[in-house]
PDB file of N, CA and C in Angstrom:
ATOM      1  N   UNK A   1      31.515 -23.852  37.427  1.00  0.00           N
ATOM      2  CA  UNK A   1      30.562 -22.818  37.077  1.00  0.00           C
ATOM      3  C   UNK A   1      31.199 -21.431  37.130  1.00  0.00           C
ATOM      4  N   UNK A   2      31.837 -21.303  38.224  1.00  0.00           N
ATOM      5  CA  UNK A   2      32.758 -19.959  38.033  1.00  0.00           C
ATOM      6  C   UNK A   2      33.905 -19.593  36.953  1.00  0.00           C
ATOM      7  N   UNK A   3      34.109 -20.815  36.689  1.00  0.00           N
ATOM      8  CA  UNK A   3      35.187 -20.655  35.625  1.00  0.00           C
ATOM      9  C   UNK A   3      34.746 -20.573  34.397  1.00  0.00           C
ATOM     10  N   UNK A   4      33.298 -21.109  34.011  1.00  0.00           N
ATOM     11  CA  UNK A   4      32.444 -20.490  32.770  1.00  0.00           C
ATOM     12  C   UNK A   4      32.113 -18.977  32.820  1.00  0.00           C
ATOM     13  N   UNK A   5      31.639 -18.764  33.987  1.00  0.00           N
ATOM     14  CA  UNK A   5      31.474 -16.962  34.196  1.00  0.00           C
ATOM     15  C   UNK A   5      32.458 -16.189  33.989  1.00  0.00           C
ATOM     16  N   UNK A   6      33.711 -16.721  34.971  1.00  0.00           N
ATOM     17  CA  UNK A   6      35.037 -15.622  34.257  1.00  0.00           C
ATOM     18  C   UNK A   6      34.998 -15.376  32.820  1.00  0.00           C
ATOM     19  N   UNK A   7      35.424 -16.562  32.263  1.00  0.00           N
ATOM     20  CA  UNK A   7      35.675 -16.896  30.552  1.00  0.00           C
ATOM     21  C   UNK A   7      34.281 -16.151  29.803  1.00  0.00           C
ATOM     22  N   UNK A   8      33.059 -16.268  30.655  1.00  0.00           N
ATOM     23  CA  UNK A   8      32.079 -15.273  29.416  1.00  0.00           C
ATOM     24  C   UNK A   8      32.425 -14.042  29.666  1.00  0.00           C
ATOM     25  N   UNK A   9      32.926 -13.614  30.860  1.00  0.00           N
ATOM     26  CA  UNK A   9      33.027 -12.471  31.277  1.00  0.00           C
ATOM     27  C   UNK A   9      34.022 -11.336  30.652  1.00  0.00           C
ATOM     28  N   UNK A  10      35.120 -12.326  30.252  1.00  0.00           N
ATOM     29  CA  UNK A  10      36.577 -11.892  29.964  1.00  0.00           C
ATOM     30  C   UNK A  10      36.303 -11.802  28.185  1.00  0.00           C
ATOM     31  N   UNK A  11      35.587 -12.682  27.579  1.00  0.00           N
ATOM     32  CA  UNK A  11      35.559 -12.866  26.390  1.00  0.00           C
ATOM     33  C   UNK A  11      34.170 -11.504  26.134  1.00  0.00           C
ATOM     34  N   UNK A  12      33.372 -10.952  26.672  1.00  0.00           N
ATOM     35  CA  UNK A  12      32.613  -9.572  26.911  1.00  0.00           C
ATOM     36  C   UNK A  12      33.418  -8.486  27.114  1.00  0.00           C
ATOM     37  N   UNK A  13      34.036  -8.664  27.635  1.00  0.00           N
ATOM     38  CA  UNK A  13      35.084  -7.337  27.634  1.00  0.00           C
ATOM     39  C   UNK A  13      36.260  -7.372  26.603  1.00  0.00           C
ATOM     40  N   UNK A  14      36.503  -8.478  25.970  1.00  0.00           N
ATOM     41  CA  UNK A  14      37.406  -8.378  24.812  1.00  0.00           C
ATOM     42  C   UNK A  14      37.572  -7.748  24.061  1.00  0.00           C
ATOM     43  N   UNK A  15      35.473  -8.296  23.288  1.00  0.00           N
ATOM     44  CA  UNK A  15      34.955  -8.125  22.162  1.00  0.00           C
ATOM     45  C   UNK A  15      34.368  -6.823  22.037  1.00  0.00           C
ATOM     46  N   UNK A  16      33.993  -6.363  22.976  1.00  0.00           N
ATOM     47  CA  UNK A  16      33.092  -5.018  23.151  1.00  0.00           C
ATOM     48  C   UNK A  16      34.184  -4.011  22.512  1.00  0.00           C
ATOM     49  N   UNK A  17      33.685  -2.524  21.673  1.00  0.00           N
ATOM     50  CA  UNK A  17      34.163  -2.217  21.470  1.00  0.00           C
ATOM     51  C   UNK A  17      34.431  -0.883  22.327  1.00  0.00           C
ATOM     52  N   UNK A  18      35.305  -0.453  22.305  1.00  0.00           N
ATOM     53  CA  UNK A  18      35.703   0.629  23.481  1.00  0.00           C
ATOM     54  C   UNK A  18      35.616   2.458  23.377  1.00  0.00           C
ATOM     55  N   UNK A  19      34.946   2.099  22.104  1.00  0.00           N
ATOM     56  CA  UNK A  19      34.386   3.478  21.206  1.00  0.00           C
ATOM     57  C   UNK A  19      33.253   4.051  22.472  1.00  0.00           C
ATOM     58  N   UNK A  20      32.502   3.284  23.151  1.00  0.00           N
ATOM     59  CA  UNK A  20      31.789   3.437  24.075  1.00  0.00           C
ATOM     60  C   UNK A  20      32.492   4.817  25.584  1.00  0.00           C
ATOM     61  N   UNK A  21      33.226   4.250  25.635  1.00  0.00           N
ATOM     62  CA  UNK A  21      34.012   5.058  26.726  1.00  0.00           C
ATOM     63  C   UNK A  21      34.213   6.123  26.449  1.00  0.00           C
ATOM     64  N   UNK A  22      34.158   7.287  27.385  1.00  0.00           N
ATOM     65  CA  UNK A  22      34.655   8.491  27.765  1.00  0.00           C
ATOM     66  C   UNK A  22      36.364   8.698  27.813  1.00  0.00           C
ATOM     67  N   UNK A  23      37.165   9.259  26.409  1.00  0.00           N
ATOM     68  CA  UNK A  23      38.637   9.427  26.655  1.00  0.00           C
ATOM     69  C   UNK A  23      38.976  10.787  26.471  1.00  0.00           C
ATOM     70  N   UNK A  24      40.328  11.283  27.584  1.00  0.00           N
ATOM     71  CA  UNK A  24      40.554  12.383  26.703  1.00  0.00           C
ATOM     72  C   UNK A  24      41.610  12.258  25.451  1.00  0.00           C
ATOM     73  N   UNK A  25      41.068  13.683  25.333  1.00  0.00           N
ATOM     74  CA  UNK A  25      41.950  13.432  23.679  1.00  0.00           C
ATOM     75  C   UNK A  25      43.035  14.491  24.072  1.00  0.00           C
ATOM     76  N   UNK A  26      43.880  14.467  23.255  1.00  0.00           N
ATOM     77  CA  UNK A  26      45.261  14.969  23.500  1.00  0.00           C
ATOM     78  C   UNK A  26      45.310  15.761  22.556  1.00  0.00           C
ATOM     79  N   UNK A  27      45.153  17.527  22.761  1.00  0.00           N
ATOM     80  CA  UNK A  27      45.352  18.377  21.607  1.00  0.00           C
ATOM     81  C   UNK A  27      46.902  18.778  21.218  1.00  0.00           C
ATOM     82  N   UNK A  28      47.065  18.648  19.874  1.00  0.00           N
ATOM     83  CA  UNK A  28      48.411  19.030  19.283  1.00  0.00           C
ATOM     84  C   UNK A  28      48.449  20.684  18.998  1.00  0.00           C
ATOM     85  N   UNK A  29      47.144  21.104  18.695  1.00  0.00           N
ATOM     86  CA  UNK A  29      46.985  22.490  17.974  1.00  0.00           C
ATOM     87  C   UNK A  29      45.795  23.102  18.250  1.00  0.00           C
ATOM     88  N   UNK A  30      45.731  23.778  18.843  1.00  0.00           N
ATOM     89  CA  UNK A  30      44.648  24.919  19.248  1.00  0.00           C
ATOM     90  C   UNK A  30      43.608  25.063  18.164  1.00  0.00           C
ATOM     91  N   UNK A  31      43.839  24.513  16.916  1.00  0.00           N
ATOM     92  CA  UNK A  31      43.076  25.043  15.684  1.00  0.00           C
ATOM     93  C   UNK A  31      41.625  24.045  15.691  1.00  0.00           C
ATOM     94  N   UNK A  32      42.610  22.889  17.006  1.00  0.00           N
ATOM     95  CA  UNK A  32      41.522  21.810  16.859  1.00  0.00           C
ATOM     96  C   UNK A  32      40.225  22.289  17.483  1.00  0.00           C
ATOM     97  N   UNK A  33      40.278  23.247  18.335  1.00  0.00           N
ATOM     98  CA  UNK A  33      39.036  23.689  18.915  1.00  0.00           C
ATOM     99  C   UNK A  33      37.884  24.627  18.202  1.00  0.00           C
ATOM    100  N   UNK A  34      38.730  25.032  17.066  1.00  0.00           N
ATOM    101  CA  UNK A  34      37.853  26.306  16.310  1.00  0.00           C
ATOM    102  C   UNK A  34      36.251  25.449  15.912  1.00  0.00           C
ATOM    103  N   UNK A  35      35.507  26.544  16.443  1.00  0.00           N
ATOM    104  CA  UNK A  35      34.146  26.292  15.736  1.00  0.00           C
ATOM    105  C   UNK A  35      33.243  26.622  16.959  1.00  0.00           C
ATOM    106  N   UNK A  36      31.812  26.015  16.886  1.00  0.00           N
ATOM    107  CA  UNK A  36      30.711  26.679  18.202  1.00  0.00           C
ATOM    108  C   UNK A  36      30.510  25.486  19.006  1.00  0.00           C
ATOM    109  N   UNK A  37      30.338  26.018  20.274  1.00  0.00           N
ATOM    110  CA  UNK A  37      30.369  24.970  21.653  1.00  0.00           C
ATOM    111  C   UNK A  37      29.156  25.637  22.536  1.00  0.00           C
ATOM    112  N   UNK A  38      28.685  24.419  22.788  1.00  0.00           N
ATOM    113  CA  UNK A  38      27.248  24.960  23.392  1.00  0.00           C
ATOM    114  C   UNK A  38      27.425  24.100  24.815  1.00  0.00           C
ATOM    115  N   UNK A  39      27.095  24.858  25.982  1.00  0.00           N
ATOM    116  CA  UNK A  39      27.016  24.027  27.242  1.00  0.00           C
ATOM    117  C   UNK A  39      26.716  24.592  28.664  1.00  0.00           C
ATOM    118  N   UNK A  40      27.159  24.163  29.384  1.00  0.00           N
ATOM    119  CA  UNK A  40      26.879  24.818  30.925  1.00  0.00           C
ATOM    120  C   UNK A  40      28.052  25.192  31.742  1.00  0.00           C
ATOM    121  N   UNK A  41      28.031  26.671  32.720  1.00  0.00           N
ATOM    122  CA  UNK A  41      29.169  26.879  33.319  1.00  0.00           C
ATOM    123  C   UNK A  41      28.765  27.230  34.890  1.00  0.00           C
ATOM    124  N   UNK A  42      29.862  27.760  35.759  1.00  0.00           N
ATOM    125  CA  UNK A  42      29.134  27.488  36.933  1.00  0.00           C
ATOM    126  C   UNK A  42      29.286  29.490  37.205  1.00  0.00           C
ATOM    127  N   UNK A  43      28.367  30.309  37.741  1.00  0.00           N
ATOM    128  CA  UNK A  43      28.416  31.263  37.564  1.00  0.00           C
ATOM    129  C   UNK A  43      27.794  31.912  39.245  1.00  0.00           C
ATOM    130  N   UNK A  44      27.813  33.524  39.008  1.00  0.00           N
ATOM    131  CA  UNK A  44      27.246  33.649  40.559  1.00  0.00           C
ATOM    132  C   UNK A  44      26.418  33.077  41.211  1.00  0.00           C
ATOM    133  N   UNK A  45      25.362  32.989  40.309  1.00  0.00           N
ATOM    134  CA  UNK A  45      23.964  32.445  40.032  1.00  0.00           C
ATOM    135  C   UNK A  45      23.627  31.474  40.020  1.00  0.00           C
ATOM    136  N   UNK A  46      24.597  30.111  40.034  1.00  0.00           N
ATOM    137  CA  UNK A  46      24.361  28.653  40.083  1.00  0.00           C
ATOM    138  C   UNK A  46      24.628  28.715  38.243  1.00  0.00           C
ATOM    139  N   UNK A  47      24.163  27.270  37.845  1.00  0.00           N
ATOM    140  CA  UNK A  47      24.528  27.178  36.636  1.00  0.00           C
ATOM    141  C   UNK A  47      24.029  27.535  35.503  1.00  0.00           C
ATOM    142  N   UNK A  48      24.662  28.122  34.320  1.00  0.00           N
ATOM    143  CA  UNK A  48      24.041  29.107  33.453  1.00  0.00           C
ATOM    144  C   UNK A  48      24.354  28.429  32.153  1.00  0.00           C
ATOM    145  N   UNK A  49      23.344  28.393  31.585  1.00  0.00           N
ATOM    146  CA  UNK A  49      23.525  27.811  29.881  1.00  0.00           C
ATOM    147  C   UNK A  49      24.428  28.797  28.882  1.00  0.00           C
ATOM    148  N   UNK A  50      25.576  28.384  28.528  1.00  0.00           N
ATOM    149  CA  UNK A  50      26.419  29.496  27.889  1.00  0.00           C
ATOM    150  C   UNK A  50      26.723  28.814  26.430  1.00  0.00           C
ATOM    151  N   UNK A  51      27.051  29.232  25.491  1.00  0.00           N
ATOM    152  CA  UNK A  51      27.769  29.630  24.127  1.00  0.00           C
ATOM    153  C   UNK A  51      28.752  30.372  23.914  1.00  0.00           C
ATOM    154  N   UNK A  52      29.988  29.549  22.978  1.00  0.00           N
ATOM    155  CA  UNK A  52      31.223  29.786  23.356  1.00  0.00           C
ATOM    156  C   UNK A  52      31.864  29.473  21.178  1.00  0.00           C
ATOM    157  N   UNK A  53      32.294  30.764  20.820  1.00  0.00           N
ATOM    158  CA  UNK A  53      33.014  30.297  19.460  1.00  0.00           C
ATOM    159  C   UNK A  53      34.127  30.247  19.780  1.00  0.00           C
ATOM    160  N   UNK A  54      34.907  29.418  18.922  1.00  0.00           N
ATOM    161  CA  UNK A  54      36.600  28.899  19.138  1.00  0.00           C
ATOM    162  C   UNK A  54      37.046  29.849  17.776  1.00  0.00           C
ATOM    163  N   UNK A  55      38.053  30.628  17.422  1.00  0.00           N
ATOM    164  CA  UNK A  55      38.565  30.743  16.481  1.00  0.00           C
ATOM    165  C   UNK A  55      39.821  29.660  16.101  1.00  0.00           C
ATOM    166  N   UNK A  56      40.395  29.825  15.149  1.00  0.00           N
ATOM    167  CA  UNK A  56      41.341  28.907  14.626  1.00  0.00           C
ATOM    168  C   UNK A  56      42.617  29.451  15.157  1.00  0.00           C
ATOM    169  N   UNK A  57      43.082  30.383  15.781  1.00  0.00           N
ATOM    170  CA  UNK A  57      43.913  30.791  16.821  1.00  0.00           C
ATOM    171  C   UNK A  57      43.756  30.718  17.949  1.00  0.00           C
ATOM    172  N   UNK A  58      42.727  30.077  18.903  1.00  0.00           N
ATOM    173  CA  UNK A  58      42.489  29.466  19.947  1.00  0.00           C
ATOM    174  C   UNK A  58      42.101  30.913  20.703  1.00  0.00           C
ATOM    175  N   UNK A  59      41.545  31.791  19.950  1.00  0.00           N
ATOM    176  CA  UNK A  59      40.844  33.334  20.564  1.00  0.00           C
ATOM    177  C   UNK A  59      39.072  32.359  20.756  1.00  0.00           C
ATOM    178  N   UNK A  60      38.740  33.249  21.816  1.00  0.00           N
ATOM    179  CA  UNK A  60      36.811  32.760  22.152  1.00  0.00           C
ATOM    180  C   UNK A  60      36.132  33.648  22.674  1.00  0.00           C
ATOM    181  N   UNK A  61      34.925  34.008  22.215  1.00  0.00           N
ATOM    182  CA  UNK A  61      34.249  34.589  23.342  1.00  0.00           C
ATOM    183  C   UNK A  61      33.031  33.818  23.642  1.00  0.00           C
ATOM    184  N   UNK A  62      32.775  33.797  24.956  1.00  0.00           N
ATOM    185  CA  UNK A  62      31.672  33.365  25.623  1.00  0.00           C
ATOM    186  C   UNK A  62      30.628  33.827  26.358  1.00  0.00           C
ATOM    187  N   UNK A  63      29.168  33.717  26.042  1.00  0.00           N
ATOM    188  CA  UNK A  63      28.385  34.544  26.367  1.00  0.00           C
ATOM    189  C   UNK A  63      26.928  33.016  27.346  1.00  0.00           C
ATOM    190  N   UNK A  64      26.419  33.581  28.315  1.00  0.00           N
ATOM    191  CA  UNK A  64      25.194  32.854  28.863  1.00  0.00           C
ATOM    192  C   UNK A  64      24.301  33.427  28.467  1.00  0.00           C
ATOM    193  N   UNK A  65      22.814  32.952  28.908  1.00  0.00           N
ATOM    194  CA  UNK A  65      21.725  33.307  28.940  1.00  0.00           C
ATOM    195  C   UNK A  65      21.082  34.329  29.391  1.00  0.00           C
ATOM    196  N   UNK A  66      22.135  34.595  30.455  1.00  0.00           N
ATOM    197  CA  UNK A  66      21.588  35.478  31.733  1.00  0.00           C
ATOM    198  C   UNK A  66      22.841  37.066  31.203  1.00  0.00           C
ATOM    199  N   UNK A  67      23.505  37.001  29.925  1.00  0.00           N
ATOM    200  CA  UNK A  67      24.456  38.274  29.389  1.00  0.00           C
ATOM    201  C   UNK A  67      25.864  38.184  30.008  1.00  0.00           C
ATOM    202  N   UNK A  68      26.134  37.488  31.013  1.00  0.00           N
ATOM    203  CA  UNK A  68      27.622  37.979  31.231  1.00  0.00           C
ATOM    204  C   UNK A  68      28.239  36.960  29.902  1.00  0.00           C
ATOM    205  N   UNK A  69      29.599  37.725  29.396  1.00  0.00           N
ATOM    206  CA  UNK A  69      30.334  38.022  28.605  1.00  0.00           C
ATOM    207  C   UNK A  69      31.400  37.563  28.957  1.00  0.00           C
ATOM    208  N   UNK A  70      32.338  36.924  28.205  1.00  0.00           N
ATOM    209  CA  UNK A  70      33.938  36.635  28.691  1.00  0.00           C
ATOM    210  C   UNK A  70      34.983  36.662  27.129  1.00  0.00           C
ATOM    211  N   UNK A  71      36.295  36.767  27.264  1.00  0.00           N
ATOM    212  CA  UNK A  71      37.085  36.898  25.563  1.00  0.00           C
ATOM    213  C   UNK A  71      38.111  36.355  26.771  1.00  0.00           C
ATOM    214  N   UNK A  72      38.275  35.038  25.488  1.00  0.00           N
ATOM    215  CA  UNK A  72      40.029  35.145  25.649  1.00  0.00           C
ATOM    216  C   UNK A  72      40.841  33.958  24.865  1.00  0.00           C
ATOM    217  N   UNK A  73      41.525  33.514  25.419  1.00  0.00           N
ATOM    218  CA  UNK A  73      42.636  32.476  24.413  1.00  0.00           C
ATOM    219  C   UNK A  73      42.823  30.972  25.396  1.00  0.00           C
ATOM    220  N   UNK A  74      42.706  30.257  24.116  1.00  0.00           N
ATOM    221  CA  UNK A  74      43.527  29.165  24.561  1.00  0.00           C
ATOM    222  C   UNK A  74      44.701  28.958  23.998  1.00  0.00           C
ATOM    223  N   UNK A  75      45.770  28.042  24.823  1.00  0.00           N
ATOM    224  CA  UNK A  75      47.411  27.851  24.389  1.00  0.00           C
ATOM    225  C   UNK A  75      47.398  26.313  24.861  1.00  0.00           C
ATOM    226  N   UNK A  76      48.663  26.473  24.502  1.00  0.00           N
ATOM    227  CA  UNK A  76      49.308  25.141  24.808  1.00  0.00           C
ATOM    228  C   UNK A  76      50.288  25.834  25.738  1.00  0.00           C
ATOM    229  N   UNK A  77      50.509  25.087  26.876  1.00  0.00           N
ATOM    230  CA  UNK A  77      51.954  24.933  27.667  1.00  0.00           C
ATOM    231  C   UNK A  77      52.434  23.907  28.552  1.00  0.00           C
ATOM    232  N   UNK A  78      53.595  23.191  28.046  1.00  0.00           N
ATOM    233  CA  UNK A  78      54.349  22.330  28.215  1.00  0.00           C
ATOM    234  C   UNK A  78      53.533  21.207  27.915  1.00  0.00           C
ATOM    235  N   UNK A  79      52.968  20.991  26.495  1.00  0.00           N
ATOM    236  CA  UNK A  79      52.136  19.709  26.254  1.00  0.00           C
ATOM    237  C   UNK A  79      50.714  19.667  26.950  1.00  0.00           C
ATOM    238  N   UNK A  80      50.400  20.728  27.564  1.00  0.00           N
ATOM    239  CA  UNK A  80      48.926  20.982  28.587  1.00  0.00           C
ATOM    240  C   UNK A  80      47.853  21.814  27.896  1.00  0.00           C
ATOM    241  N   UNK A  81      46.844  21.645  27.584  1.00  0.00           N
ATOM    242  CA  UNK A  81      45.873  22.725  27.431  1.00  0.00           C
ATOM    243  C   UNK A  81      45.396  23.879  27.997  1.00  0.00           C
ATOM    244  N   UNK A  82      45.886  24.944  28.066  1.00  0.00           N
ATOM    245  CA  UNK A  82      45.429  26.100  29.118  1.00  0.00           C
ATOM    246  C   UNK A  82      44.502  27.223  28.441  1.00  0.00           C
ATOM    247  N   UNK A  83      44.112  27.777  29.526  1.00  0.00           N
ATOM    248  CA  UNK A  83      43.467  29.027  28.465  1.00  0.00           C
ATOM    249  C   UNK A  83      43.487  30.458  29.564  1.00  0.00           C
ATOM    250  N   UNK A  84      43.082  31.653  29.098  1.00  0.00           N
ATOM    251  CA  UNK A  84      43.523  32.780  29.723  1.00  0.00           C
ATOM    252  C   UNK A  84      42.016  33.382  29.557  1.00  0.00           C
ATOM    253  N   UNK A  85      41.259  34.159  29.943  1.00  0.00           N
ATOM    254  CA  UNK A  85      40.111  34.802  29.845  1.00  0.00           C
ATOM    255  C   UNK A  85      40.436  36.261  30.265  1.00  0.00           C
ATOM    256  N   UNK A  86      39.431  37.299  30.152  1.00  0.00           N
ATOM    257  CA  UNK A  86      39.229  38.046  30.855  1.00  0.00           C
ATOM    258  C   UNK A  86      38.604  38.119  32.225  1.00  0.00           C
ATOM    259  N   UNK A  87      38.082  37.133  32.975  1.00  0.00           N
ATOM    260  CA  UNK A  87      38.097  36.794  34.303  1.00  0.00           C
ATOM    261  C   UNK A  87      38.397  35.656  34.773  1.00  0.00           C
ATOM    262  N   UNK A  88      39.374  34.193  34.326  1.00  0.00           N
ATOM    263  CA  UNK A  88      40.007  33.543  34.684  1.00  0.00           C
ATOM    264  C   UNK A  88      41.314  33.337  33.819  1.00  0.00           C
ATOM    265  N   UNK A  89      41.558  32.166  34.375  1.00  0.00           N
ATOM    266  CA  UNK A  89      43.147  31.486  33.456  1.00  0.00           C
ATOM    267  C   UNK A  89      42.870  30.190  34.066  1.00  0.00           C
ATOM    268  N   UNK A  90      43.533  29.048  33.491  1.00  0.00           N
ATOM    269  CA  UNK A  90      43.431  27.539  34.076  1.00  0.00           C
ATOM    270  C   UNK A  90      43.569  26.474  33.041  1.00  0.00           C
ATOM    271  N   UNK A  91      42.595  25.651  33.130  1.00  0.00           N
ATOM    272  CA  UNK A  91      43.122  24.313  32.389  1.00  0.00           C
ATOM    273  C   UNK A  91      42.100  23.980  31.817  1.00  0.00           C
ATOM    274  N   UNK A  92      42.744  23.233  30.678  1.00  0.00           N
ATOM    275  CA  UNK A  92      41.073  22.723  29.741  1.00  0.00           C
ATOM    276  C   UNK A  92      41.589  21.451  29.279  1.00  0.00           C
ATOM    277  N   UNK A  93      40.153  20.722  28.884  1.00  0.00           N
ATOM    278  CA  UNK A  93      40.226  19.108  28.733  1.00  0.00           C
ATOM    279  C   UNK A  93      39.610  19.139  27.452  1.00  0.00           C
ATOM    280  N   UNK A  94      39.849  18.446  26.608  1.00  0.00           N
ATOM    281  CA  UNK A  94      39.274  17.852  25.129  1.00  0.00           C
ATOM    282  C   UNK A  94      38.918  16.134  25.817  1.00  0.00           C
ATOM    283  N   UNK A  95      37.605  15.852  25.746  1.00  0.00           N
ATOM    284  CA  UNK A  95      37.402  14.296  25.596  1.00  0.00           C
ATOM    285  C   UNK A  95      36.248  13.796  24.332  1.00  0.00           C
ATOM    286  N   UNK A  96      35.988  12.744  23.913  1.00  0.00           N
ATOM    287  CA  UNK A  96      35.192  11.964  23.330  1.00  0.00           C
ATOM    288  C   UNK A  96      34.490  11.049  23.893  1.00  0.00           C
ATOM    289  N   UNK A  97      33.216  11.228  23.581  1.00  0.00           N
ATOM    290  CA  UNK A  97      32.342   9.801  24.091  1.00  0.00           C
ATOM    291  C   UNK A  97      31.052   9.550  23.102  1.00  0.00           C
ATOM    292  N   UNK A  98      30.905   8.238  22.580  1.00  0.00           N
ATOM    293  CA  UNK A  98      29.730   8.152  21.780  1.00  0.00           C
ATOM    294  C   UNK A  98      29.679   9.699  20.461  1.00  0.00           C
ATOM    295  N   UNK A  99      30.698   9.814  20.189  1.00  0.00           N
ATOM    296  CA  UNK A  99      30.329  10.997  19.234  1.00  0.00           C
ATOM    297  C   UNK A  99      30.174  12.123  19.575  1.00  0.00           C
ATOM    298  N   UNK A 100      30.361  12.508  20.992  1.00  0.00           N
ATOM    299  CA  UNK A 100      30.107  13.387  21.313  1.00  0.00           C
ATOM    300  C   UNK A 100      31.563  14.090  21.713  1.00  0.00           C
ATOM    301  N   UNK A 101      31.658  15.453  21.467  1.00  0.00           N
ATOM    302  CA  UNK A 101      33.379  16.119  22.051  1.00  0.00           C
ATOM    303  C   UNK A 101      33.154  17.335  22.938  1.00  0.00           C
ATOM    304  N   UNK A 102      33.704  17.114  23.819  1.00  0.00           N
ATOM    305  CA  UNK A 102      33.306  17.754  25.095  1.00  0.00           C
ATOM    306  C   UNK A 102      34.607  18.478  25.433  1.00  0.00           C
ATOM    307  N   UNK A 103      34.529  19.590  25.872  1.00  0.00           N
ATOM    308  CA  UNK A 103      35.461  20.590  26.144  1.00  0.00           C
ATOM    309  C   UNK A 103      35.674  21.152  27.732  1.00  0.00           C
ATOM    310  N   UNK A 104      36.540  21.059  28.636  1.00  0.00           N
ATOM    311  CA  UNK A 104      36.184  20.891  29.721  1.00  0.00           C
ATOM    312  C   UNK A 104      36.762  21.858  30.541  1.00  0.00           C
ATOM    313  N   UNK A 105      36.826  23.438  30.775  1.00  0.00           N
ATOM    314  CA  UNK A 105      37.296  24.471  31.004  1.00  0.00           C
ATOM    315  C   UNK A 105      37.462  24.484  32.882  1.00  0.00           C
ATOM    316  N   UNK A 106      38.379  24.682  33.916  1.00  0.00           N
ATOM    317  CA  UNK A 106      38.681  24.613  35.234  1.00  0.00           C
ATOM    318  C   UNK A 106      39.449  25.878  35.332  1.00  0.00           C
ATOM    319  N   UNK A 107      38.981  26.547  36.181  1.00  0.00           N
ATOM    320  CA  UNK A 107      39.857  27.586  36.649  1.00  0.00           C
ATOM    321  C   UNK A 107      40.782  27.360  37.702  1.00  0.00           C
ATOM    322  N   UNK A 108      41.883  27.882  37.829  1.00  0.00           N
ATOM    323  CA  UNK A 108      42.938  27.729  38.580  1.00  0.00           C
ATOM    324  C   UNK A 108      42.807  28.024  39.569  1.00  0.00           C
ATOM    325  N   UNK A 109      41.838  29.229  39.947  1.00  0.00           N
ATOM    326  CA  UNK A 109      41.346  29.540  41.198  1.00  0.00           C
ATOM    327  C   UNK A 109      39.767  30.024  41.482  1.00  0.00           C
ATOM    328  N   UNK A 110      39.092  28.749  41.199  1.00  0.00           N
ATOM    329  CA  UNK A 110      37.676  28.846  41.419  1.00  0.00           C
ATOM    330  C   UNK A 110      37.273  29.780  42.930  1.00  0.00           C
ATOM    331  N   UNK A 111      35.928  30.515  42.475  1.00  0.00           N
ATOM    332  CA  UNK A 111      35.636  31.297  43.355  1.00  0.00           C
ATOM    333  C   UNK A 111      34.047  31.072  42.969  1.00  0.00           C
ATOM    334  N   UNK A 112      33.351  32.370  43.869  1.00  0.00           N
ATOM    335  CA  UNK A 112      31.749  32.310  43.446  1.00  0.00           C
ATOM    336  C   UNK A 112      31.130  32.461  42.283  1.00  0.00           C
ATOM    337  N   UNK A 113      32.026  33.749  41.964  1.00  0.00           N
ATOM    338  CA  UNK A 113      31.413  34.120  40.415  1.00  0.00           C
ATOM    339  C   UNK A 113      31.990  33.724  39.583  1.00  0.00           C
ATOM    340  N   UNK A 114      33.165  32.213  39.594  1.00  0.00           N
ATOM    341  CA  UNK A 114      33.621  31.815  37.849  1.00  0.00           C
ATOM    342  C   UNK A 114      34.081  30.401  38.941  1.00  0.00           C
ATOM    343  N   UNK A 115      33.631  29.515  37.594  1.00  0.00           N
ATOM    344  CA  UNK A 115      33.866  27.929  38.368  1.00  0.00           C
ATOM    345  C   UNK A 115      34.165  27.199  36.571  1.00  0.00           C
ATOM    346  N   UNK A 116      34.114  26.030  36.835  1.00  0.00           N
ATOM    347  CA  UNK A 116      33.938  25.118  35.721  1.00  0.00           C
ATOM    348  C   UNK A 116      33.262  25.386  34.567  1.00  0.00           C
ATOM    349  N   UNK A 117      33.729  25.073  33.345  1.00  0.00           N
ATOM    350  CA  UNK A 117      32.534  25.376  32.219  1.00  0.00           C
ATOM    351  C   UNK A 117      32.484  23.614  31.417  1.00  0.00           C
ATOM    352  N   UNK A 118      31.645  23.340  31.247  1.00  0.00           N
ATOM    353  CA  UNK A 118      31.570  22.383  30.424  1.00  0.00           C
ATOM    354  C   UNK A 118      30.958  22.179  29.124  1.00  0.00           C
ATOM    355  N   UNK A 119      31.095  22.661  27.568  1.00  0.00           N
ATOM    356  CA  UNK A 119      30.573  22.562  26.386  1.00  0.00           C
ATOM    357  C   UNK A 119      31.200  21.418  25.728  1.00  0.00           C
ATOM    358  N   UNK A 120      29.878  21.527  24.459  1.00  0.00           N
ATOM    359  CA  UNK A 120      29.880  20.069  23.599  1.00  0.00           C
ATOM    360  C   UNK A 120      29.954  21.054  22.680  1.00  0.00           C
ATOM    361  N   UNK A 121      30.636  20.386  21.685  1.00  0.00           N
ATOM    362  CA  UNK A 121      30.811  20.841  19.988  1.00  0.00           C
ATOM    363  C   UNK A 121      29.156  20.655  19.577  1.00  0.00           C
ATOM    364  N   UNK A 122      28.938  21.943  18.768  1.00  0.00           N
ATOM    365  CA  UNK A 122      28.098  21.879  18.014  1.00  0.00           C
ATOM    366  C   UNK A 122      28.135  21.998  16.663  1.00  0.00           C
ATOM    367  N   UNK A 123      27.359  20.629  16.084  1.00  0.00           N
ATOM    368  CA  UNK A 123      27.316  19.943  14.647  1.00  0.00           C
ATOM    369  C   UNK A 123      26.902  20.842  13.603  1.00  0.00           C
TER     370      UNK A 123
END
């Protein structure tokens, strides 16, 4: 009986397709980010609904609900995604899941007033 369960088990995870999962994606070119990103960041205030345009030179500005304001760039260095702001610098993630592309902004040195940002591409 256990050895029918493995075998359905193993033959379920074969077949399934893996489009399902959360991956990151690996950016070659900054250009890949251009366009509008809508999402949440972590701010003095706890978390604030923000909007964020990408240009095709990896320039952005980002604005919340509540008015604070941010400009700056993303790069590439040494095969890594980084980006520079006017009140941080740090690391950023490109992933996919279900259709969805998620952009995943960390500051290098989180504090009260600037933490994590997390936006989704908007369609």
């Amino acid at each position: 009986m256990k050895m029918h369960l493995v075998l359905l088990l193993a033959a379920v995870f074969a077949l399934s397709p893996t489009g399902g999962f959360a991956g990151e994606k690996q950016i070659v070119d900054v250009k890949e980010l251009a366009g509008n990103w809508r999402g949440w960041v972590t701010g003095e205030q706890g978390q604030e609904r923000a909007t964020m345009i990408v240009t095709a030179d990896g320039g952005y500005k980002a604005s919340t609900t509540r008015g604070s304001t941010t400009e700056g760039k993303f790069y590439l260095q040494d095969g890594k995604l980084r980006y520079q702001s006017s009140r941080t610098k740090g690391t950023a993630s490109l992933s996919e899941d279900k259709g969805k592309t998620v952009l995943k902004v960390v500051p290098d040195d989180p504090n009260y007033r600037t933490g994590t940002g997390e936006y989704e591409r908007v369609k």
